[in-house]
N, C-alpha and C. Protein backbone atom coordinates (compact mmCIF):
# COMPACT_ATOMS: atom_id res chain seq x y z
N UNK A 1 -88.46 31.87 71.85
CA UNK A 1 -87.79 31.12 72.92
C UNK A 1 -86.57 30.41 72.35
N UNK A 2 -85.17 30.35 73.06
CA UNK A 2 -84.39 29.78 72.53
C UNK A 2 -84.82 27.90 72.77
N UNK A 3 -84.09 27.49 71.60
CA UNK A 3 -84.21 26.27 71.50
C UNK A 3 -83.45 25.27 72.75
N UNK A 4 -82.10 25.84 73.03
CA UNK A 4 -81.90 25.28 74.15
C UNK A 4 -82.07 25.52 75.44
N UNK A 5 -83.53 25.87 75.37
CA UNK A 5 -84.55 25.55 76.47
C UNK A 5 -85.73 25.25 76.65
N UNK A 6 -86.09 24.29 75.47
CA UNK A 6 -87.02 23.92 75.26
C UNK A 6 -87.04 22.21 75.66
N UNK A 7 -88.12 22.22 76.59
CA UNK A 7 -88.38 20.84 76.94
C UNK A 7 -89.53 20.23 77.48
N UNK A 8 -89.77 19.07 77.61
CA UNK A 8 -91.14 18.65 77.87
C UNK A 8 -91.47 17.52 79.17
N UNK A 9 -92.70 17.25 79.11
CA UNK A 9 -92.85 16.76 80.52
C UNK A 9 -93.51 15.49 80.20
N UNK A 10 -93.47 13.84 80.79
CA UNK A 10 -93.54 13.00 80.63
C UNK A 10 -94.80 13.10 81.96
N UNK A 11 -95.82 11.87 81.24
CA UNK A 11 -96.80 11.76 82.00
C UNK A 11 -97.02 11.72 83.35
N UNK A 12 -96.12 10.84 83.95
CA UNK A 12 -96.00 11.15 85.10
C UNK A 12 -95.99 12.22 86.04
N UNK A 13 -95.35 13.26 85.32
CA UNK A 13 -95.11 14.46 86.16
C UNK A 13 -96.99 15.21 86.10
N UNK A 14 -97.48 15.06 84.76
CA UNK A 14 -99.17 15.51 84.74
C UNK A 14 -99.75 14.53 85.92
N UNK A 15 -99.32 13.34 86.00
CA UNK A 15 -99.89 12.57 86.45
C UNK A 15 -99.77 13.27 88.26
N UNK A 16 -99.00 13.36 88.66
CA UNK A 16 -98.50 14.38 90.21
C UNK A 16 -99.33 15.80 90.44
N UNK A 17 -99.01 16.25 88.98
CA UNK A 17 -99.78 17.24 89.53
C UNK A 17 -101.31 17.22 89.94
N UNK A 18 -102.09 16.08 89.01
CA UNK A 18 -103.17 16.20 89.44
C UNK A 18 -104.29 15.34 90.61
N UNK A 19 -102.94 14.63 90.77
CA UNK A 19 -103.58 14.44 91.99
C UNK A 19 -103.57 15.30 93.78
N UNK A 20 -104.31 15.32 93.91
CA UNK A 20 -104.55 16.79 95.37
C UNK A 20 -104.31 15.75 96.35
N UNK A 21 -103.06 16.15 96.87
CA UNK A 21 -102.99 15.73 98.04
C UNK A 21 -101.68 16.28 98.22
N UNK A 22 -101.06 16.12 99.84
CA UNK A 22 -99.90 17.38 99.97
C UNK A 22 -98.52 16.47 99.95
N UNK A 23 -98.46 15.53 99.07
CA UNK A 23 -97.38 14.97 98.99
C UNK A 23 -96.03 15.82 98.38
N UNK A 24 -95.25 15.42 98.14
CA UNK A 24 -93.77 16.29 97.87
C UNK A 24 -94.22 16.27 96.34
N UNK A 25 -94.12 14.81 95.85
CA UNK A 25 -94.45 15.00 94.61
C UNK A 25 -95.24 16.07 93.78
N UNK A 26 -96.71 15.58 93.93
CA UNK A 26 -97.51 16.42 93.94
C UNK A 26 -97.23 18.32 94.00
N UNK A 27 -96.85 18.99 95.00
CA UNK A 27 -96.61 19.87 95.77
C UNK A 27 -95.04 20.41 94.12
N UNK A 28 -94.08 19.69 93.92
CA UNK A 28 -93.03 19.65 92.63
C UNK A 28 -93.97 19.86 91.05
N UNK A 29 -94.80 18.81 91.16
CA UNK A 29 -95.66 18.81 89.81
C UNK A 29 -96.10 19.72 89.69
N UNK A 30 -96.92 19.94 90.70
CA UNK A 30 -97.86 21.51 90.34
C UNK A 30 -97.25 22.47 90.17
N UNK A 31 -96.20 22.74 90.70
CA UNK A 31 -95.02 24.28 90.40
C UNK A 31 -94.70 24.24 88.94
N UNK A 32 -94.14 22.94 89.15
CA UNK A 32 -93.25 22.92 87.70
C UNK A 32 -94.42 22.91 87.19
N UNK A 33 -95.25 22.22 86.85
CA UNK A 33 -96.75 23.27 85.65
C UNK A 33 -97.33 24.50 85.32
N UNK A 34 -97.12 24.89 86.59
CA UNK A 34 -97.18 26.56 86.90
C UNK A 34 -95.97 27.29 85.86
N UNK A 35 -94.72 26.87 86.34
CA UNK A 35 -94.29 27.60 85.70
C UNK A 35 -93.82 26.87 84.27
N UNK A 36 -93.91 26.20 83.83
CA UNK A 36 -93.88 25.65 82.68
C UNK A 36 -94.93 26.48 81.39
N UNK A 37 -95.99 26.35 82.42
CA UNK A 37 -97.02 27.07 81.25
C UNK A 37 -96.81 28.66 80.35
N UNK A 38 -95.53 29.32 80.71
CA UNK A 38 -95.22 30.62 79.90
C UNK A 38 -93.56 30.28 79.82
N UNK A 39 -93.41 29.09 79.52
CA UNK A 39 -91.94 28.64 79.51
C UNK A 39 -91.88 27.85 77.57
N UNK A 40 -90.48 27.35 77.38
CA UNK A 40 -90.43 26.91 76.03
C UNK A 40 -91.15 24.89 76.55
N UNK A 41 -92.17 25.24 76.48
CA UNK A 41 -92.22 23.71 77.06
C UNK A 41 -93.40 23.00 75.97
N UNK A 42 -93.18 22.47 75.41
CA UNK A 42 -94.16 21.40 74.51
C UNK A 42 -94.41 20.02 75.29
N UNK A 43 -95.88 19.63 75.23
CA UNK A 43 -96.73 18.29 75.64
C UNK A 43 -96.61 17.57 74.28
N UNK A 44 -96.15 16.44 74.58
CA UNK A 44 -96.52 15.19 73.55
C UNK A 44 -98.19 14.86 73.62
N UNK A 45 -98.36 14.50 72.62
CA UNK A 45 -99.75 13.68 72.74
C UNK A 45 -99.76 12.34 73.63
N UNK A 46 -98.74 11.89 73.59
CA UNK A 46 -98.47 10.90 73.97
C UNK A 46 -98.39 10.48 75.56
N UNK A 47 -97.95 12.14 75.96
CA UNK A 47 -98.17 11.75 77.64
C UNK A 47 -99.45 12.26 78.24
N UNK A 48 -100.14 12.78 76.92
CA UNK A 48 -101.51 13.28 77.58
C UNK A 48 -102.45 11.93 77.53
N UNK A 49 -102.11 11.36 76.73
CA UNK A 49 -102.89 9.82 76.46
C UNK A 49 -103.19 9.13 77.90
N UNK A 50 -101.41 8.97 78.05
CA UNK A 50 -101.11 8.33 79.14
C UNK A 50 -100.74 8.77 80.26
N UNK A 51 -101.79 9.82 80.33
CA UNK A 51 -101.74 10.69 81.52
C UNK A 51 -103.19 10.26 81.73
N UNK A 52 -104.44 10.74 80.39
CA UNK A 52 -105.67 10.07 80.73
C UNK A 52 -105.93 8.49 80.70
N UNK A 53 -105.06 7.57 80.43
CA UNK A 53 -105.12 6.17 80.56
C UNK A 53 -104.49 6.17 82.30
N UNK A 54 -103.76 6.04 82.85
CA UNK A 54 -103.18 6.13 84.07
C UNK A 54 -104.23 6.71 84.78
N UNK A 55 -104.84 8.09 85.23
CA UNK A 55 -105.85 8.45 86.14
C UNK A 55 -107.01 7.75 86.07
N UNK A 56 -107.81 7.26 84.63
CA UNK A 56 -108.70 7.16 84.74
C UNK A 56 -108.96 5.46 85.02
N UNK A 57 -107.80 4.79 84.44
CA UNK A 57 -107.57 3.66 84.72
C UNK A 57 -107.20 2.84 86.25
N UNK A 58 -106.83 3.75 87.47
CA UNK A 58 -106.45 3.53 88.59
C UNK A 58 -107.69 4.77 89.43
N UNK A 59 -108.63 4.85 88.68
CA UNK A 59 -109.63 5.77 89.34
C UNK A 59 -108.97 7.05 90.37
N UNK A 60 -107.77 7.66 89.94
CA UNK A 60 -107.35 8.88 90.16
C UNK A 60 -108.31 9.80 90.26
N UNK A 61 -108.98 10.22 88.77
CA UNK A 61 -109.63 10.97 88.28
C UNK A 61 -110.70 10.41 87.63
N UNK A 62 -112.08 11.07 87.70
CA UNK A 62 -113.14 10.25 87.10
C UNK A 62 -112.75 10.92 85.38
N UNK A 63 -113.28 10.10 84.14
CA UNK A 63 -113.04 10.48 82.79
C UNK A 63 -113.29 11.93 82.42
N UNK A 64 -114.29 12.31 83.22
CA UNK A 64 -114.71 13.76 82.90
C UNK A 64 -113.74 14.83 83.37
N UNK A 65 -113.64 14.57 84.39
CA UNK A 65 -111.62 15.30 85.23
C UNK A 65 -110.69 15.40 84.33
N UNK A 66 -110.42 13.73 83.74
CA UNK A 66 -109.19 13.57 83.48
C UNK A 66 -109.14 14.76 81.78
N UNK A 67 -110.28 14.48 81.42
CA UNK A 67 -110.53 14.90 79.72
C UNK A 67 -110.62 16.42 79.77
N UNK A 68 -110.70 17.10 81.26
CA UNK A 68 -110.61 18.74 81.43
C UNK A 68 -109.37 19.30 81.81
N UNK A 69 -108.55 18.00 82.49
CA UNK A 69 -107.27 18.48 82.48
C UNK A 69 -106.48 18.53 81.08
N UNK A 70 -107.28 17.87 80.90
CA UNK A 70 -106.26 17.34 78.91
C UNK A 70 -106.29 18.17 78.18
N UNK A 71 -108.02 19.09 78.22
CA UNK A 71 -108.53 20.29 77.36
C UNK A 71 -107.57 21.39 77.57
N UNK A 72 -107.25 21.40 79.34
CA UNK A 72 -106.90 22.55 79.82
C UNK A 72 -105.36 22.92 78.98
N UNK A 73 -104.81 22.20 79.18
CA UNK A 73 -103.26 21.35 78.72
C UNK A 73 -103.34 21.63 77.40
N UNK A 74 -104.08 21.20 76.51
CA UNK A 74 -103.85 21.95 75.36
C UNK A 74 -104.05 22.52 75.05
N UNK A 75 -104.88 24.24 75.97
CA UNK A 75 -105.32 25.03 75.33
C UNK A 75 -104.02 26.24 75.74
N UNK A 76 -102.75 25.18 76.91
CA UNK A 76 -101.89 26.37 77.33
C UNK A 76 -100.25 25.82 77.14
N UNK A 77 -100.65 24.55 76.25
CA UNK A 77 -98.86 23.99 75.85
C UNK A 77 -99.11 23.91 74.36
N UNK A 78 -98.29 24.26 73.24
CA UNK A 78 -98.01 23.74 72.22
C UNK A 78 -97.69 22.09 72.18
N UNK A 79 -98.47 21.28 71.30
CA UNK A 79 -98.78 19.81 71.35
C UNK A 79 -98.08 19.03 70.01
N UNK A 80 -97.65 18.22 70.07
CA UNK A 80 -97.05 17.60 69.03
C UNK A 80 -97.28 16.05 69.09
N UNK A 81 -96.90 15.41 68.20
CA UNK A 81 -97.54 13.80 68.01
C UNK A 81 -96.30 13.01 66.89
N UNK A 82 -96.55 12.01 67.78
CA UNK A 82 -95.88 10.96 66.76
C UNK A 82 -95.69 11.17 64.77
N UNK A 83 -94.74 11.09 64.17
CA UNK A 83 -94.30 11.59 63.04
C UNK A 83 -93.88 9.32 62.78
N UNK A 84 -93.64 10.01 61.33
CA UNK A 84 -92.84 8.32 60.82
C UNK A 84 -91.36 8.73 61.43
N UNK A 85 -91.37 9.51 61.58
CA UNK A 85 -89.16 9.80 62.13
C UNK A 85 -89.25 9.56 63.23
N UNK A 86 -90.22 9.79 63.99
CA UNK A 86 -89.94 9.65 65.17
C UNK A 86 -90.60 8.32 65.61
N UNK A 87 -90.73 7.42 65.03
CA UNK A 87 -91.50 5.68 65.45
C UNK A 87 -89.97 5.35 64.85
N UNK A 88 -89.32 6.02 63.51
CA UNK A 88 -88.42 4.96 63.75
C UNK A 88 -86.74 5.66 64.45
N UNK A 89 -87.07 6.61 65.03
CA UNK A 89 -85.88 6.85 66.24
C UNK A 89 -86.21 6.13 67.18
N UNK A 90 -87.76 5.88 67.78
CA UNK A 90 -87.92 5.00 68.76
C UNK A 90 -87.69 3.80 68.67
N UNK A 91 -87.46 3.13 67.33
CA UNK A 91 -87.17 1.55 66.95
C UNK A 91 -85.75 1.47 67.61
N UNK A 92 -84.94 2.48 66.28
CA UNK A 92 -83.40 2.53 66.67
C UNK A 92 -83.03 2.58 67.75
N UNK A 93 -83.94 3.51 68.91
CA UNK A 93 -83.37 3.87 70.44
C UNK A 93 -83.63 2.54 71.10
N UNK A 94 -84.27 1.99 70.71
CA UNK A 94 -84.50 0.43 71.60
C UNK A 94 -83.81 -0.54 71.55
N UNK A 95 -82.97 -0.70 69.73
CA UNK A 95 -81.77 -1.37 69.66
C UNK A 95 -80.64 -1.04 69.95
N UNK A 96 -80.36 0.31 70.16
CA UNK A 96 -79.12 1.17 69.93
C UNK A 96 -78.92 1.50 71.41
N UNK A 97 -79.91 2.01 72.18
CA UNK A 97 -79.77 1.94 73.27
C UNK A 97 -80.73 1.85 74.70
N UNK A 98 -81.52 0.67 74.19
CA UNK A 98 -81.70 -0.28 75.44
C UNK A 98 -83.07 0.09 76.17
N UNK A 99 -83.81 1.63 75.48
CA UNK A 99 -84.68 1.95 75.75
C UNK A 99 -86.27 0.89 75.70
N UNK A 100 -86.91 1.12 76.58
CA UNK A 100 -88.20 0.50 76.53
C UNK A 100 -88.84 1.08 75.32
N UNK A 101 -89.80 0.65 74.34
CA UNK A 101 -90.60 1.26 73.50
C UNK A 101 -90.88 2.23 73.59
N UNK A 102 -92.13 2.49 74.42
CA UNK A 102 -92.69 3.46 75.14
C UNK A 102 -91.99 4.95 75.22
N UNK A 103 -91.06 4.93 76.27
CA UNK A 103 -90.03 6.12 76.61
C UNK A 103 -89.04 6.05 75.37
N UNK A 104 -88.57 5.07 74.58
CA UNK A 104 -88.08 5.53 73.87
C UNK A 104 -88.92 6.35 72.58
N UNK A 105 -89.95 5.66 72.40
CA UNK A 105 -90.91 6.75 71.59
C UNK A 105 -90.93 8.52 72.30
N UNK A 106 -91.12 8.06 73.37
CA UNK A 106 -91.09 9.80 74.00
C UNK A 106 -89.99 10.51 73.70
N UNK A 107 -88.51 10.17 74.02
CA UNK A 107 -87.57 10.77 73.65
C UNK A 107 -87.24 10.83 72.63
N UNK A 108 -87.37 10.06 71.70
CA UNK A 108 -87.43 10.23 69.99
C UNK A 108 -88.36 11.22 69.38
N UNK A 109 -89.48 11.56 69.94
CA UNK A 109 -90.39 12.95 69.47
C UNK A 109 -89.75 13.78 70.33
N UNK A 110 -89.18 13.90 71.54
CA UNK A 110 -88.80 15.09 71.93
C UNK A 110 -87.68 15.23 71.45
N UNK A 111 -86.80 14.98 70.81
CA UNK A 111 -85.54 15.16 70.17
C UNK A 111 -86.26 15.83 69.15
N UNK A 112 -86.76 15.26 68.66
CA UNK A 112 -87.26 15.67 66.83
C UNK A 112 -88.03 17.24 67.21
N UNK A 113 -88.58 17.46 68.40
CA UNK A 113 -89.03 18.69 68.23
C UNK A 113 -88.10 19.73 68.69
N UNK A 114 -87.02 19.34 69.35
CA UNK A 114 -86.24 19.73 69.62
C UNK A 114 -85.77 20.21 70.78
N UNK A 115 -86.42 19.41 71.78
CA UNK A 115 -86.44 19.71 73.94
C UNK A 115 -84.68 19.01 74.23
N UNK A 116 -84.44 19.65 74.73
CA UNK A 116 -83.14 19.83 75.50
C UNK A 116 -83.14 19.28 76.90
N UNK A 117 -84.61 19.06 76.97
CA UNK A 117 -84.75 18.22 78.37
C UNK A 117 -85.81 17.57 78.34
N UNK A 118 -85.94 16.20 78.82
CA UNK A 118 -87.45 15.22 79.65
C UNK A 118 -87.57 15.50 80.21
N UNK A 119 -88.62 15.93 81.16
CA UNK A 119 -88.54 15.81 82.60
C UNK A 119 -89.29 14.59 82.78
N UNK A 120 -88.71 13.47 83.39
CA UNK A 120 -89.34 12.45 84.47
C UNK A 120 -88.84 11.70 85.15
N UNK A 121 -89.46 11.04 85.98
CA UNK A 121 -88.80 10.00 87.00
C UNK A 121 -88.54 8.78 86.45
N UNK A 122 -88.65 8.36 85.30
CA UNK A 122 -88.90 6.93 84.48
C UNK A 122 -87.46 6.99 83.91
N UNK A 123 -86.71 7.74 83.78
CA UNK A 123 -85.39 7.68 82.97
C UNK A 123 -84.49 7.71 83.96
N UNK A 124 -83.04 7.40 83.11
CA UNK A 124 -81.67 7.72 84.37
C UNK A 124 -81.24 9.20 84.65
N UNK A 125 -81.72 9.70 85.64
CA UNK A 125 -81.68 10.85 86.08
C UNK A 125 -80.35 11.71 85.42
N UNK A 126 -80.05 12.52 84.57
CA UNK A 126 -78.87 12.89 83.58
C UNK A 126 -78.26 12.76 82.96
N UNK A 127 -78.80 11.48 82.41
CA UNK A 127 -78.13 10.84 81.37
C UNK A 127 -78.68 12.00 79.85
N UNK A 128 -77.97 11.86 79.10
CA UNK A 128 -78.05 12.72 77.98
C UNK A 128 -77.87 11.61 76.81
N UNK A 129 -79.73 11.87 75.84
CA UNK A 129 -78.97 10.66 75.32
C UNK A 129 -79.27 11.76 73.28
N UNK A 130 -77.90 11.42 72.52
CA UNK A 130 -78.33 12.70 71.63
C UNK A 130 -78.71 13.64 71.73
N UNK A 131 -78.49 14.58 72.70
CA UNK A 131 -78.81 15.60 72.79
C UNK A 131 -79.98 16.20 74.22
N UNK A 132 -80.70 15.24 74.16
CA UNK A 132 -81.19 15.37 75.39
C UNK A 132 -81.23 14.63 76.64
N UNK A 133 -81.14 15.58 77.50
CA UNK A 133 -81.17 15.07 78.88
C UNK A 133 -82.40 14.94 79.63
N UNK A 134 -82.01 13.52 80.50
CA UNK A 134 -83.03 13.19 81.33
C UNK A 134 -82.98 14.04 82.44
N UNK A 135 -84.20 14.21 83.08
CA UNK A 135 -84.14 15.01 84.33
C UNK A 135 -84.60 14.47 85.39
N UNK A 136 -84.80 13.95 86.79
CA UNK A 136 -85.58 13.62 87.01
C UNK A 136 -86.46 14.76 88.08
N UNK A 137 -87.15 15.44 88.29
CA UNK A 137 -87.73 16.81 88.92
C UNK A 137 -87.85 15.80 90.37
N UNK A 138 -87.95 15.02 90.68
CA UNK A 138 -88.57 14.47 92.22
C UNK A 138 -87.42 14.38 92.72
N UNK A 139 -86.22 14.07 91.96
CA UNK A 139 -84.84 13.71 92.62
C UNK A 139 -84.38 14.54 94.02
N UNK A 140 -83.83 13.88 95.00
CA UNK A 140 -83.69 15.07 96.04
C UNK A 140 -82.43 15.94 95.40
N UNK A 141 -82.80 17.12 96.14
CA UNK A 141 -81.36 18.10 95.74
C UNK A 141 -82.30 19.00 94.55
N UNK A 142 -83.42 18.72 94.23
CA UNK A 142 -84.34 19.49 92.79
C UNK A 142 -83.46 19.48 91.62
N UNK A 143 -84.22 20.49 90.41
CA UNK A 143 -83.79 20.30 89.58
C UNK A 143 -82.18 20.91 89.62
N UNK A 144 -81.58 20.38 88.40
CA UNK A 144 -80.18 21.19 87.87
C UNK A 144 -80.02 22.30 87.46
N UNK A 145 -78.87 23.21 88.19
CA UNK A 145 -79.51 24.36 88.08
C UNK A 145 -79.74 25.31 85.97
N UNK A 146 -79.19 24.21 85.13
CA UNK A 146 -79.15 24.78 83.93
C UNK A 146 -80.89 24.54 83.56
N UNK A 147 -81.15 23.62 84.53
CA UNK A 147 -82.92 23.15 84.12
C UNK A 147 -83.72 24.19 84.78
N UNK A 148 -83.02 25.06 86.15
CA UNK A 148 -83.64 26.23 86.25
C UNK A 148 -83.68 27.30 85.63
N UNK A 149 -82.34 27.27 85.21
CA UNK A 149 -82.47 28.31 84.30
C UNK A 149 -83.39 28.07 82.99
N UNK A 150 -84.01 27.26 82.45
CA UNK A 150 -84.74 26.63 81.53
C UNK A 150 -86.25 27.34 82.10
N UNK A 151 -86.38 27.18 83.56
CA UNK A 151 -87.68 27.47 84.08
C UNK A 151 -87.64 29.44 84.18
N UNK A 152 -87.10 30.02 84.27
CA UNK A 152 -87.23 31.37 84.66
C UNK A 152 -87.85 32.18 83.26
């Protein structure tokens, strides 16, 4: 897979897909998982965490749900995890530019693995920061079409 189309998905968007109900959201999440799953797309550990902290914590999903979606997820995305480079890109991204901890930890491992795109609703919808761009998939108007081409 080429590298510049490799990108990953922030909890939230796991978080849409699994909840069943026929919202827009929802109805976006699940596609884009669909087709994500034979795409260049890597899961952080990090949004699977806080994908199972979020459902199981707001009783979304009972623990046993949430821990089969997680299984499922890593038995069909390549998974990656926090590195020392990437805690301290997330330091720098918080002084340097303004990022929350959190998301800046996310985009600091997805840089380092090398995604060309976030996808989530938590960032400024196209902003590009070093290299990667935010996306946001719920935005009206859908994705951009270079982020479709990312999906085909």
């Amino acid at each position: 897979m080429s590298a510049d189309r490799r990108f990953t998905l922030d909890a939230n968007v796991l978080v849409y897909a699994a909840v069943q109900d026929a919202t827009r959201r929802h109805q976006i999440a699940e596609a884009l998982l669909a087709r994500a799953a034979d795409r260049d797309c890597v899961l952080t550990l990090q949004s699977l965490a806080e994908f199972f902290f979020a459902t199981t914590r707001k009783s979304i999903l009972s623990p046993e749900r949430a821990e089969q979606a997680v299984a499922t997820w890593l038995e069909l995305f390549p998974t990656t995890g926090a590195t020392a480079g990437s805690v301290q890109g997330a330091i720098r991204a918080v002084a340097t530019h303004g990022l929350a901890f959190w998301d800046a930890m996310l985009w600091s491992l997805s840089k380092e693995v090398g995604c060309r795109y976030l996808l989530s609703e938590d960032f400024l919808d196209g902003r590009v920061l070093e290299g990667v761009r935010f996306v946001n998939p719920f935005a009206p108007g859908g994705l951009p079409a270079e982020v479709e081409d990312a999906l085909r």
